[in-house]
Structure formats: structure tokens, C-alpha cells
C-alpha atoms as a PDB file:
ATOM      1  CA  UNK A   1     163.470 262.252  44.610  1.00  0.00           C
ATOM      2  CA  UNK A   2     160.958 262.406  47.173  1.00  0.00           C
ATOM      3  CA  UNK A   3     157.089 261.034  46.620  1.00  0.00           C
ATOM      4  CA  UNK A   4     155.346 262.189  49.422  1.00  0.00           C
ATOM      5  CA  UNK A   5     155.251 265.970  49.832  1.00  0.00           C
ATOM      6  CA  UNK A   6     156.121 266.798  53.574  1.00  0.00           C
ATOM      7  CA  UNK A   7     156.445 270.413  55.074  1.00  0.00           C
ATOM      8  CA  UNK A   8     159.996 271.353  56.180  1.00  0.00           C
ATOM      9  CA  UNK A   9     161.106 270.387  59.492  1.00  0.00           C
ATOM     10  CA  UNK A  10     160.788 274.096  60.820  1.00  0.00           C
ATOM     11  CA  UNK A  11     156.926 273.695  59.493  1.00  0.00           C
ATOM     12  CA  UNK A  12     156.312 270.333  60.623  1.00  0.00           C
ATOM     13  CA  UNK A  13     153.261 270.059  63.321  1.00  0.00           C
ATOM     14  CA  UNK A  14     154.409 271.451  66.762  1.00  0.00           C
ATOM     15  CA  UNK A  15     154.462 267.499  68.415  1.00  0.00           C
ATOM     16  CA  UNK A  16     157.141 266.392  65.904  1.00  0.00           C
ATOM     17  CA  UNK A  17     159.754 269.356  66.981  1.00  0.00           C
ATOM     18  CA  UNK A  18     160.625 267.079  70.552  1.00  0.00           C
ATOM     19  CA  UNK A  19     160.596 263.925  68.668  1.00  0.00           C
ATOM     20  CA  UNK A  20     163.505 266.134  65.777  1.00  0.00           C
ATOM     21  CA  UNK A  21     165.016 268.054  68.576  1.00  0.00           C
ATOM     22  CA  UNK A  22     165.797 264.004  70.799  1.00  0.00           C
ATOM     23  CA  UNK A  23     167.033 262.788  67.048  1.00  0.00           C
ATOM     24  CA  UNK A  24     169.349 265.849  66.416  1.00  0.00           C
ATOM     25  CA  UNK A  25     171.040 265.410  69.965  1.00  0.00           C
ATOM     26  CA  UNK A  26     171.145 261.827  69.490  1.00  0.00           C
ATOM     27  CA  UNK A  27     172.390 261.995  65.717  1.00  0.00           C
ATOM     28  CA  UNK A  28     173.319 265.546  65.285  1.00  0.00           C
ATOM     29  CA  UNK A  29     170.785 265.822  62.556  1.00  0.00           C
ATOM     30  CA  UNK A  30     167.587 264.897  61.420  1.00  0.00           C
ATOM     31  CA  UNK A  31     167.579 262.153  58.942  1.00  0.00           C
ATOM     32  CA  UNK A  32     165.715 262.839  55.722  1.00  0.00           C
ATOM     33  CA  UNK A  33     163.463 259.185  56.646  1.00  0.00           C
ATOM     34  CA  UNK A  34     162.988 260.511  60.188  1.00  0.00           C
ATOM     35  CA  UNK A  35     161.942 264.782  58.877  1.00  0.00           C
ATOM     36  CA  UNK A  36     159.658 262.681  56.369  1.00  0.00           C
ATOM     37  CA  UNK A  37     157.698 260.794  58.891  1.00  0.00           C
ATOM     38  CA  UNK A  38     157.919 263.159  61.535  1.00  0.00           C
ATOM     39  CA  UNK A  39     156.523 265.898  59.596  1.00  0.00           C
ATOM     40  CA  UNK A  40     153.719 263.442  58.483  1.00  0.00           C
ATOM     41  CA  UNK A  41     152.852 261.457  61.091  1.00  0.00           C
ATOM     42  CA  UNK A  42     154.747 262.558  64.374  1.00  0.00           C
ATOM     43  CA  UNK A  43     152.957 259.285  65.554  1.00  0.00           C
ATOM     44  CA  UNK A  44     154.445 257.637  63.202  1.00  0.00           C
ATOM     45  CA  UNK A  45     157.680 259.041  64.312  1.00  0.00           C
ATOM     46  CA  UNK A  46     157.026 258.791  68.086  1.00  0.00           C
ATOM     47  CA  UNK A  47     156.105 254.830  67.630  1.00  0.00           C
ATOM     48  CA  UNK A  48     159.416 254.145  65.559  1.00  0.00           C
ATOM     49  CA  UNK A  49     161.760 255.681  68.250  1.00  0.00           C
ATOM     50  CA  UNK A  50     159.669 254.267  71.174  1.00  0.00           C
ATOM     51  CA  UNK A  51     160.543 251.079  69.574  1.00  0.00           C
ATOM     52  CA  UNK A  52     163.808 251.721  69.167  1.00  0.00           C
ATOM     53  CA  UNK A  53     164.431 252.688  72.518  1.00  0.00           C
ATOM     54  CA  UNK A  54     162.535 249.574  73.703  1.00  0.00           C
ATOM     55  CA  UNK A  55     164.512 247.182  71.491  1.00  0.00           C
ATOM     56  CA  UNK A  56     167.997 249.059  73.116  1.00  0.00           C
ATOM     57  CA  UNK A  57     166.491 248.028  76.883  1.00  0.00           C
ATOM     58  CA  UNK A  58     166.833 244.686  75.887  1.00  0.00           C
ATOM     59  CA  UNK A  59     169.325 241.441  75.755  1.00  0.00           C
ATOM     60  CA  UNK A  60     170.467 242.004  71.938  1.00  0.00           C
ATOM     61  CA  UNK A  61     173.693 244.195  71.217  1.00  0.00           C
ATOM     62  CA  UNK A  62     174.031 247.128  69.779  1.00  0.00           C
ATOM     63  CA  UNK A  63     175.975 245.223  66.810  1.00  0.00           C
ATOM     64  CA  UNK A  64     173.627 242.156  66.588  1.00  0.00           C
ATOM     65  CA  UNK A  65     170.409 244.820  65.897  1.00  0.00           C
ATOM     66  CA  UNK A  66     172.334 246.620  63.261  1.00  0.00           C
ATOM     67  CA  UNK A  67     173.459 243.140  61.273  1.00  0.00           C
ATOM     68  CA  UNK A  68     169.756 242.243  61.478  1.00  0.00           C
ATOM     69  CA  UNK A  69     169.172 246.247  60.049  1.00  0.00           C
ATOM     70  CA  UNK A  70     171.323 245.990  57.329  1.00  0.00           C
ATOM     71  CA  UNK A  71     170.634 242.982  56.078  1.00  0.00           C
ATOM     72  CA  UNK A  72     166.856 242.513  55.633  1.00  0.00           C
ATOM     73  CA  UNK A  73     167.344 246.444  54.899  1.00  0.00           C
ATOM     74  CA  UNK A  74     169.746 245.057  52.057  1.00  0.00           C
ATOM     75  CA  UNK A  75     166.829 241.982  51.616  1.00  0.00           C
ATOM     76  CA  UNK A  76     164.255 244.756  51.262  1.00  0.00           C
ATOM     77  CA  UNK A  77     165.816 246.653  48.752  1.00  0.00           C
ATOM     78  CA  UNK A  78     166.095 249.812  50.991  1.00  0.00           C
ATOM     79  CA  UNK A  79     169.312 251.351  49.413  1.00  0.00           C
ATOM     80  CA  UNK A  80     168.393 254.494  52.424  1.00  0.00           C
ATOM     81  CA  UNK A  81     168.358 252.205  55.284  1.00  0.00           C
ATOM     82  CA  UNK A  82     171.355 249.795  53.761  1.00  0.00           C
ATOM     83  CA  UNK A  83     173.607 253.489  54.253  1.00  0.00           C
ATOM     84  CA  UNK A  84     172.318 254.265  57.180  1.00  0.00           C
ATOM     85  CA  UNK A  85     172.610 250.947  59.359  1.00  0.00           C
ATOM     86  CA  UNK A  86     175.930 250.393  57.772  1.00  0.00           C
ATOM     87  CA  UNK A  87     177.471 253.317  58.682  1.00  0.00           C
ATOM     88  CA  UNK A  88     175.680 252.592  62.184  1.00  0.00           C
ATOM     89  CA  UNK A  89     176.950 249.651  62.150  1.00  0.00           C
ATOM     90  CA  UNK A  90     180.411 250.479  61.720  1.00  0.00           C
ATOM     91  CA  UNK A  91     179.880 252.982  64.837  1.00  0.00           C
ATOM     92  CA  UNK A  92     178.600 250.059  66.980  1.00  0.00           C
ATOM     93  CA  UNK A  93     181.890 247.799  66.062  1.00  0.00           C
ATOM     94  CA  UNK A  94     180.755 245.601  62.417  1.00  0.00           C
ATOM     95  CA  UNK A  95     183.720 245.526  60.054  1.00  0.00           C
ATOM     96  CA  UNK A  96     183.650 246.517  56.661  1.00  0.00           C
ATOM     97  CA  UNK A  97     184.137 242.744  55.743  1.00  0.00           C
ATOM     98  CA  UNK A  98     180.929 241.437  57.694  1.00  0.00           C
ATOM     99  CA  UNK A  99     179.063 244.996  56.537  1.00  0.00           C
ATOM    100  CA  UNK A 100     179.674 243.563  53.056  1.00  0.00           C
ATOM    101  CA  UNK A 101     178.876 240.591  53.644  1.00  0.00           C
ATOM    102  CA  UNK A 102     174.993 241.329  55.159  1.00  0.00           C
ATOM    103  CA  UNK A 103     174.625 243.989  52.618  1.00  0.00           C
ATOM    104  CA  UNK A 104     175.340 240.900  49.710  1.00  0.00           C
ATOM    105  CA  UNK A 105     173.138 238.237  51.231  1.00  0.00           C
ATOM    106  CA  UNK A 106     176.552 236.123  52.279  1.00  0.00           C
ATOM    107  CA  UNK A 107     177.679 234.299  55.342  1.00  0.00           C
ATOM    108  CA  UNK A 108     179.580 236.195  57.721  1.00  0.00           C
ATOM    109  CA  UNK A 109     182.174 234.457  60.009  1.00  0.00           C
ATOM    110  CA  UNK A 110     180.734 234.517  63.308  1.00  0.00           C
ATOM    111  CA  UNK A 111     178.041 231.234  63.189  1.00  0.00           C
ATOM    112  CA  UNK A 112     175.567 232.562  66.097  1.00  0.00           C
ATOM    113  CA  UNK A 113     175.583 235.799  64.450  1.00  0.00           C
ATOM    114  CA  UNK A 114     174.418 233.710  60.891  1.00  0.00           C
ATOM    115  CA  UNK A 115     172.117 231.979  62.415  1.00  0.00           C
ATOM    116  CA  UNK A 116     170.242 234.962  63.358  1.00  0.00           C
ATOM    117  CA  UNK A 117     170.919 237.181  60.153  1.00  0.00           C
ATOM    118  CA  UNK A 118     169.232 233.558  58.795  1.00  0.00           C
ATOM    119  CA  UNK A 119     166.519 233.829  60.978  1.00  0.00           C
ATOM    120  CA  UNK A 120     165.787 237.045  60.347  1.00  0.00           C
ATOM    121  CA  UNK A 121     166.197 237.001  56.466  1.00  0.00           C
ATOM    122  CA  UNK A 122     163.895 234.096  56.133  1.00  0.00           C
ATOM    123  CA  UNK A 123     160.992 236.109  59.039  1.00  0.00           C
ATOM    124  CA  UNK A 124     161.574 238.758  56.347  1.00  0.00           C
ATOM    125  CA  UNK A 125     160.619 236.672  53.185  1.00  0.00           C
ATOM    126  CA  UNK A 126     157.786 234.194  54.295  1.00  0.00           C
ATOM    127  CA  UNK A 127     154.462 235.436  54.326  1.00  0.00           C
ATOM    128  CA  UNK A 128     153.184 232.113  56.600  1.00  0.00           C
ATOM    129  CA  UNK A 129     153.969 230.354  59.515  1.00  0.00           C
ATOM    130  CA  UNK A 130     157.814 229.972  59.841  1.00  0.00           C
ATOM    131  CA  UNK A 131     158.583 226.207  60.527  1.00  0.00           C
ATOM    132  CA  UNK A 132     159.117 224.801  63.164  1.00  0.00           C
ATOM    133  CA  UNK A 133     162.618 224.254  62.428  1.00  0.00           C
ATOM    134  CA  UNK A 134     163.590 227.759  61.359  1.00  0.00           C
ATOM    135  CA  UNK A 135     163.048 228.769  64.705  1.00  0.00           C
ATOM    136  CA  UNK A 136     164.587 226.047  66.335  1.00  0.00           C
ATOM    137  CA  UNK A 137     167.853 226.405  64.705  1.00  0.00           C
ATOM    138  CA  UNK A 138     168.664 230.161  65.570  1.00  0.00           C
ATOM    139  CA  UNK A 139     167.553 228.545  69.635  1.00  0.00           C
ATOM    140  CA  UNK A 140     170.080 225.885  68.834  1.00  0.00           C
ATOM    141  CA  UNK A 141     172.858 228.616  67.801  1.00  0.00           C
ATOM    142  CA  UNK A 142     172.403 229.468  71.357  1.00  0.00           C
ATOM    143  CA  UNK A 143     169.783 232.873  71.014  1.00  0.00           C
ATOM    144  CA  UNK A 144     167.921 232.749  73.476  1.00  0.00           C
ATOM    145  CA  UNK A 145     163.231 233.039  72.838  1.00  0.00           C
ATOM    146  CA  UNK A 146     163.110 236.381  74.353  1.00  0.00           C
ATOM    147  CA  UNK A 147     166.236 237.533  71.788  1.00  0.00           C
ATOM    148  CA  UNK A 148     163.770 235.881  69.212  1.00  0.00           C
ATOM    149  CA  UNK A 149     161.291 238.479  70.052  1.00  0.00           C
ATOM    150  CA  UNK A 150     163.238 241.034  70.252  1.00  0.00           C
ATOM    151  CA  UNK A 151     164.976 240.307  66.585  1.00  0.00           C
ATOM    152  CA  UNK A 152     161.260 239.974  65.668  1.00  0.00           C
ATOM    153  CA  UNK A 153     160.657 244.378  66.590  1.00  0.00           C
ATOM    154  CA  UNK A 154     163.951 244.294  64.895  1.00  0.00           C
ATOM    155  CA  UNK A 155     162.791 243.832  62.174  1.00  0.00           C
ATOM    156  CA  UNK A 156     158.984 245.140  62.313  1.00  0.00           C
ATOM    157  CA  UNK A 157     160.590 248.446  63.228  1.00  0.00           C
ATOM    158  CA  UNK A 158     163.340 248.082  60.077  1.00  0.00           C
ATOM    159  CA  UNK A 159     160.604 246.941  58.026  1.00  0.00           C
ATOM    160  CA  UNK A 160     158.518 249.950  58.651  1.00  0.00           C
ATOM    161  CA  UNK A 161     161.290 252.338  57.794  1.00  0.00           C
ATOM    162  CA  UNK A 162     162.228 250.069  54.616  1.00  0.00           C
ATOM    163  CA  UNK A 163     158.435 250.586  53.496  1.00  0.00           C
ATOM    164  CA  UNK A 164     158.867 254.270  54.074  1.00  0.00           C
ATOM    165  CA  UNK A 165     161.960 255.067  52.173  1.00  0.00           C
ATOM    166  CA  UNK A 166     160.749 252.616  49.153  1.00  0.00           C
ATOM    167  CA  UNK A 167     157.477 254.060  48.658  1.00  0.00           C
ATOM    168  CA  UNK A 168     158.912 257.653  48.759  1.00  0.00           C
ATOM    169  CA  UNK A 169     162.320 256.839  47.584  1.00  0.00           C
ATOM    170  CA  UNK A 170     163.892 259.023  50.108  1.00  0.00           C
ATOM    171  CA  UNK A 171     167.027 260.775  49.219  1.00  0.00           C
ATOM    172  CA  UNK A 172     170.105 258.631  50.952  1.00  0.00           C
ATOM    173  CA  UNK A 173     171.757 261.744  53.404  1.00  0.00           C
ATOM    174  CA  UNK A 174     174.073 259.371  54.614  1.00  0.00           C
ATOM    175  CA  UNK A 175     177.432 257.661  52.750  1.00  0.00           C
ATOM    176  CA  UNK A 176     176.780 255.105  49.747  1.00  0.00           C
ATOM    177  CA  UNK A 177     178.200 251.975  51.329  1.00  0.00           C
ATOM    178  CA  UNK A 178     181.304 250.434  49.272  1.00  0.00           C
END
């Protein structure tokens, strides 16, 4: 049950109907995260899917964004953003085997990919200076700095929509992942 008390999307401030009319022909709906923010903070809303489009512009797949998604999502304890960026990431090309596997905090079978779910699990749980050799072990699994960076916005951007949905403890519109 929602926290924060939002107006409907239809009553949301006149800048946010764009931002929900580029999700609904993207998505075909508006997520219940994405009407929240929107209809508090369309620049909220507008920075989130900036980033997104930013992070899609560069060198990391479609699939290697949505592992890191689901599991510092699952790392989190975002049970809305582990549904969504699961069933994403079954639209991108993860199997339900490797889903399962980020979702649980296991190893999945492709190392390079591990090595930057690692990466990104341990970015997500530090509050200091990573070490020096927690970065140089996703370079050494062949990710290149710049895909560092951009698994960094990764997960700023999931971290920001992680916060969201905790705080409010947005209802999940999107199937329970088994």
C-alpha cells in the first residue's frame, strides 16, 4: 500500500503528461513507480529516464544492464523493481535460470557476466572506497573502464528507483517472479 499520497496520473502537473505519454508508448502503460514519481516530481521522473536513455547510448547490453537491475534490485530488497527488471530481463534475452540466479544472490554461468553482477553487488554494499582490487578484477574479466562507469549509472539510476519503491512500498503492477 502506497506511503506517499500522489494525484492520479490524469491530475499529475501538466510537465509529467510527456514524460507518461513517452513511457506508455514505450511500455504500453505507466508503471505505478514511474505515475508515483512523475506525479511528484516530474523532475524526478525526467532525470530517471534521461538516464536511462543515456545508459542505452552506451557500450553495455541491453541484457548486461538488466542482470545488474535485478540483482542489486534483489540486493536492495526492492521486491517492485526485482518484477519489473526480471520480466525486462526476460524481454531482453536472460533465462529464467540466470533470472533466478541474480534474484538469489548466486553465480550465474557466464564468468564476465559474474564478475560484473560482483562488481556491482559489492558498489551496492560498501559505503567507502571500493579497493583497489574490486575494480581491477571486473577490468580483468575483460569490462572495459568506460563499461565501469556506465554499470556505475546502472546502478545510481536502479538505486534511486529501489529507494522509491521501499520508502513508499509501491504496489508491484508487474508479475511476482517465480
Amino acid at each position: 500500500m502506497s506511503r506517499l499520497t500522489a494525484p492520479a496520473i490524469a491530475d499529475a502537473p501538466a510537465v509529467a503528461q510527456p514524460l507518461f505519454d513517452a513511457i506508455r508508448k514505450g511500455a504500453g502503460k505507466v508503471p505505478n513507480a514511474y505515475a508515483l514519481i512523475g506525479a511528484l516530481s516530474p523532475a524526478a521522473l525526467k532525470v530517471a529516464m534521461e538516464g536511462d536513455a543515456a545508459l542505452s547510448r552506451g557500450t553495455l547490453s541491453k541484457v548486461e544492464i538488466e542482470a545488474i537491475r535485478v540483482a542489486v534490485s534483489a540486493q536492495n530488497g526492492c521486491d517492485y523493481c526485482v518484477a519489473a527488471h526480471s520480466a525486462i530481463g526476460r524481454m531482453v534475452g536472460l533465462k529464467a535460470d540466470e533470472l533466478r540466479q541474480l534474484r538469489g544472490g548466486d553465480r550465474v554461468e557466464d564468468v564476465k557476466r559474474q564478475a560484473l553482477v560482483d562488481f556491482a553487488r559489492h558498489v551496492t554494499s560498501t559505503t567507502g572506497t571500493v579497493a583497489a582490487e574490486r575494480v581491477q578484477a571486473v577490468l580483468d574479466a575483460g569490462w572495459t573502464s568506460a563499461q565501469v562507469v556506465e554499470a556505475m549509472l546502472a546502478i545510481a539510476l536502479i538505486g534511486f528507483t529501489n529507494l522509491v519503491n521501499r520508502v513508499n512500498d509501491t504496489d508491484v503492477d508487474f508479475p511476482v517472479p517465480v
